[in-house]
C-alpha atoms as a PDB file:
ATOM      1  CA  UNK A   1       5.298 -57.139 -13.263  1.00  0.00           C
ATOM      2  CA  UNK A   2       8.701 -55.507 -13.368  1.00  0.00           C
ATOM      3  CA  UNK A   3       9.965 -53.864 -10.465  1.00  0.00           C
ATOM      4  CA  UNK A   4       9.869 -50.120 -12.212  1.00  0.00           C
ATOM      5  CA  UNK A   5       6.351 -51.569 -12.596  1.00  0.00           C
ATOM      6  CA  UNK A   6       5.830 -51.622  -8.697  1.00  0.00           C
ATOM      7  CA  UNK A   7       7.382 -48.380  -8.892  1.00  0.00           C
ATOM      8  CA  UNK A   8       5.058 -47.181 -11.379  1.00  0.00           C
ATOM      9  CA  UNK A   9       1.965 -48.294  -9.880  1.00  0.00           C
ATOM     10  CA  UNK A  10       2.309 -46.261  -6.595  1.00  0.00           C
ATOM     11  CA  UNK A  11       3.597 -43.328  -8.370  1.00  0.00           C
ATOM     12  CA  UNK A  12       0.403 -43.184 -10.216  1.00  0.00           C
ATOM     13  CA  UNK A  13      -1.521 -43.331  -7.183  1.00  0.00           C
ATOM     14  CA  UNK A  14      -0.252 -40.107  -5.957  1.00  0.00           C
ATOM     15  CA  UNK A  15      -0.603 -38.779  -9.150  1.00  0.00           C
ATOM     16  CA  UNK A  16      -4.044 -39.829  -9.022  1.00  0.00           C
ATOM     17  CA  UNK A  17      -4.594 -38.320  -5.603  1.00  0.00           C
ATOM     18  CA  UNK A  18      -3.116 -35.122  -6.674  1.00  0.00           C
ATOM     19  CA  UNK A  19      -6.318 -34.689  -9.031  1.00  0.00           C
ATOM     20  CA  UNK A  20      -6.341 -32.909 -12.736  1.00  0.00           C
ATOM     21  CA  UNK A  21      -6.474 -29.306 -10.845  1.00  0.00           C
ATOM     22  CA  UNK A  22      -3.351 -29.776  -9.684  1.00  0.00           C
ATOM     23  CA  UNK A  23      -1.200 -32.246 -12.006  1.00  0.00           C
ATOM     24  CA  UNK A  24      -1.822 -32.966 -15.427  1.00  0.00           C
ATOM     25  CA  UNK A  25       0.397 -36.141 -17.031  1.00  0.00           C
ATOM     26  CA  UNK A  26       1.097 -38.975 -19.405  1.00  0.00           C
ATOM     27  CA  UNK A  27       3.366 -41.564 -20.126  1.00  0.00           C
ATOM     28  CA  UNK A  28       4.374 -41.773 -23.165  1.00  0.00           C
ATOM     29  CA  UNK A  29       4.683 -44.981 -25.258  1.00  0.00           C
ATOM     30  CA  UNK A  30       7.696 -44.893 -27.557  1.00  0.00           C
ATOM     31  CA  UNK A  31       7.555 -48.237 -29.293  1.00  0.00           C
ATOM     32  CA  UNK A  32      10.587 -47.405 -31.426  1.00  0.00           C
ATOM     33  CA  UNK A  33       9.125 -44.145 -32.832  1.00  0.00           C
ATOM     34  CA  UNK A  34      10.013 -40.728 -30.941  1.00  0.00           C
ATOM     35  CA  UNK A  35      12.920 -39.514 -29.377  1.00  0.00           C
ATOM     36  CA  UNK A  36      14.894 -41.526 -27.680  1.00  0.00           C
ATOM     37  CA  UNK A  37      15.125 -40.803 -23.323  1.00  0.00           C
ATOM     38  CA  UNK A  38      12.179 -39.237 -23.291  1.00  0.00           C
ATOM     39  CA  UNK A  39      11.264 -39.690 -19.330  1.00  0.00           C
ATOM     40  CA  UNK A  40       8.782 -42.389 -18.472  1.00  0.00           C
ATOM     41  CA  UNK A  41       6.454 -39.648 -17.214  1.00  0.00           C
ATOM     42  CA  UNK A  42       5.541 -35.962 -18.999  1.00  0.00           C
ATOM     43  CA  UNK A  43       3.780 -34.156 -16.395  1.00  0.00           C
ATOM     44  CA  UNK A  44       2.947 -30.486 -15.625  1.00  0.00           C
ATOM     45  CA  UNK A  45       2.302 -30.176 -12.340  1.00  0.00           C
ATOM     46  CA  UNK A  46       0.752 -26.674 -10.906  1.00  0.00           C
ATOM     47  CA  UNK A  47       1.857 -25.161 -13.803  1.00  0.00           C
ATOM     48  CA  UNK A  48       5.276 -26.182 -14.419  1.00  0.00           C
ATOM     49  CA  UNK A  49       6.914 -28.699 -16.458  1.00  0.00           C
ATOM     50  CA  UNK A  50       8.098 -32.235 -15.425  1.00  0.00           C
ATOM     51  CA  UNK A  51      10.259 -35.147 -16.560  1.00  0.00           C
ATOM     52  CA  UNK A  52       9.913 -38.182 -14.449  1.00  0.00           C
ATOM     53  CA  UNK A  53      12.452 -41.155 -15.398  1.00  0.00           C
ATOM     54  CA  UNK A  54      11.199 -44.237 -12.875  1.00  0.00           C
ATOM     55  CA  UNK A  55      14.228 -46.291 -11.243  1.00  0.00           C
ATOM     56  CA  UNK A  56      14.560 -49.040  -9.699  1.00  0.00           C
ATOM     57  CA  UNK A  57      16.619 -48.937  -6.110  1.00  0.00           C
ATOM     58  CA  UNK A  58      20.541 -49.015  -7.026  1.00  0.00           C
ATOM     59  CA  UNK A  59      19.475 -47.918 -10.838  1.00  0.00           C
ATOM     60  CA  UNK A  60      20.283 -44.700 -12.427  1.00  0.00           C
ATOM     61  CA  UNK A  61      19.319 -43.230 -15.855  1.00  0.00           C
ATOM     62  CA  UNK A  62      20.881 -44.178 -18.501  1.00  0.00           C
ATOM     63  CA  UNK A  63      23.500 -41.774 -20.688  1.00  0.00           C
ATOM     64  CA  UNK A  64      20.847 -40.202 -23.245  1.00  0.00           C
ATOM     65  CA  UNK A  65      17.543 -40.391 -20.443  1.00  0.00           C
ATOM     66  CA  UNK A  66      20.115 -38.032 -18.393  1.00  0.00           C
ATOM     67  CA  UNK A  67      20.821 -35.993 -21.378  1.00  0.00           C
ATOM     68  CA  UNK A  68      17.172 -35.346 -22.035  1.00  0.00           C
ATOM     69  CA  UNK A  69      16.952 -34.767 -18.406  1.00  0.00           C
ATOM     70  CA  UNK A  70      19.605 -31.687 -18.179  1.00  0.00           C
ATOM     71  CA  UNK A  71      17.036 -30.598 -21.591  1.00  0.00           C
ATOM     72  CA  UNK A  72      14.480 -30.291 -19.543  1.00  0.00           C
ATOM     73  CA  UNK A  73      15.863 -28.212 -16.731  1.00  0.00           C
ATOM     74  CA  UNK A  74      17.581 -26.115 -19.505  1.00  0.00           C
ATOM     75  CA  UNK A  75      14.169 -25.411 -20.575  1.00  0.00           C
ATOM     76  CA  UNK A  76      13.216 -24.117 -17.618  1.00  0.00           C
ATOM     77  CA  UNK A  77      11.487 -27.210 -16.535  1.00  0.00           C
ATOM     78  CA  UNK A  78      11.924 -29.591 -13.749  1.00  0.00           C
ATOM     79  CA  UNK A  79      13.660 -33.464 -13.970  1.00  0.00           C
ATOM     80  CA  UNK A  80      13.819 -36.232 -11.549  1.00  0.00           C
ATOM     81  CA  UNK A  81      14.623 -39.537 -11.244  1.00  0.00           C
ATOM     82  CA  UNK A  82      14.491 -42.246  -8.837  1.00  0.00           C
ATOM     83  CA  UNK A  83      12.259 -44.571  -7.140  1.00  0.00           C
ATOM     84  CA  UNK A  84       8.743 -44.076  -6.168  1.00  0.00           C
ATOM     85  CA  UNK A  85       9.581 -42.840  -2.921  1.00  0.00           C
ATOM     86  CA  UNK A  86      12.144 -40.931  -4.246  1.00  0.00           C
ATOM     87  CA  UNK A  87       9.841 -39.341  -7.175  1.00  0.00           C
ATOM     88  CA  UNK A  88       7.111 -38.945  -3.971  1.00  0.00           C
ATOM     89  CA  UNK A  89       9.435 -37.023  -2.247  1.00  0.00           C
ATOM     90  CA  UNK A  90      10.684 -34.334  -4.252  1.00  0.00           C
ATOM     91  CA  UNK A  91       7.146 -33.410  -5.900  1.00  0.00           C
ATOM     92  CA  UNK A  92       5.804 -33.545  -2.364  1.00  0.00           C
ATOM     93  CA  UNK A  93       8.639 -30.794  -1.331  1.00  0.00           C
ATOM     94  CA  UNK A  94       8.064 -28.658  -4.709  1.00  0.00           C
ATOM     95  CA  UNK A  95       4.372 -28.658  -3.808  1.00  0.00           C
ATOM     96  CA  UNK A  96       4.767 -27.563  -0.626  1.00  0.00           C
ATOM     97  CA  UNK A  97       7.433 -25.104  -0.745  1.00  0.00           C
ATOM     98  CA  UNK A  98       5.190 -23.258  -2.971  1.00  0.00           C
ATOM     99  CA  UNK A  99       2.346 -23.419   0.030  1.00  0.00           C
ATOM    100  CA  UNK A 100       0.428 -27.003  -1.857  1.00  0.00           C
ATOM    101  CA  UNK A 101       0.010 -29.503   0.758  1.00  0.00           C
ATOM    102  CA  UNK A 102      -0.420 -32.956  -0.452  1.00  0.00           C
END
């Protein structure tokens, strides 16, 4: 497994433990067709819109996944990227600054 695998694997845990009620996502699976950046995770999340691009510690996104990111929040919707515990962390925060404990 790669290590954005690892990554991965406990981000979709908390995803998971959120519950559909709450958080809604995918991951979509470009295989050459579709736009190219789109985040490894799509997500809306208590009603608002989320890019997640999946790092590896030390990594950042690449030129065109941080373009698609700064489309996203120019939508009106909500980008971030970073490691697990990094992802964890700021959807944890969101949540509960808007009274969702987690």
């Amino acid at each position: 497994m790669t290590p954005e695998g690892v990554e991965k694997q406990d981000i979709d845990k908390f995803l998971k433990k959120l519950g559909p009620g709450l958080c809604w996502s995918f991951k979509p699976y470009m295989a050459g067709m579709g736009k190219s950046g789109v985040p490894d995770y799509c997500l809306c999340l208590n009603g608002c819109f989320w890019g997640i691009e999946v790092k590896r510690s030390g990594k950042a996104p690449t030129i065109i996944q941080a373009r698609r990111m700064l489309e996203i929040t120019r939508a009106g919707g909500h980008a971030v990227a970073g490691t697990a515990d990094v992802v964890i962390q700021e959807l944890t925060d969101w949540l509960a600054a808007r009274g969702v404990v987690v």
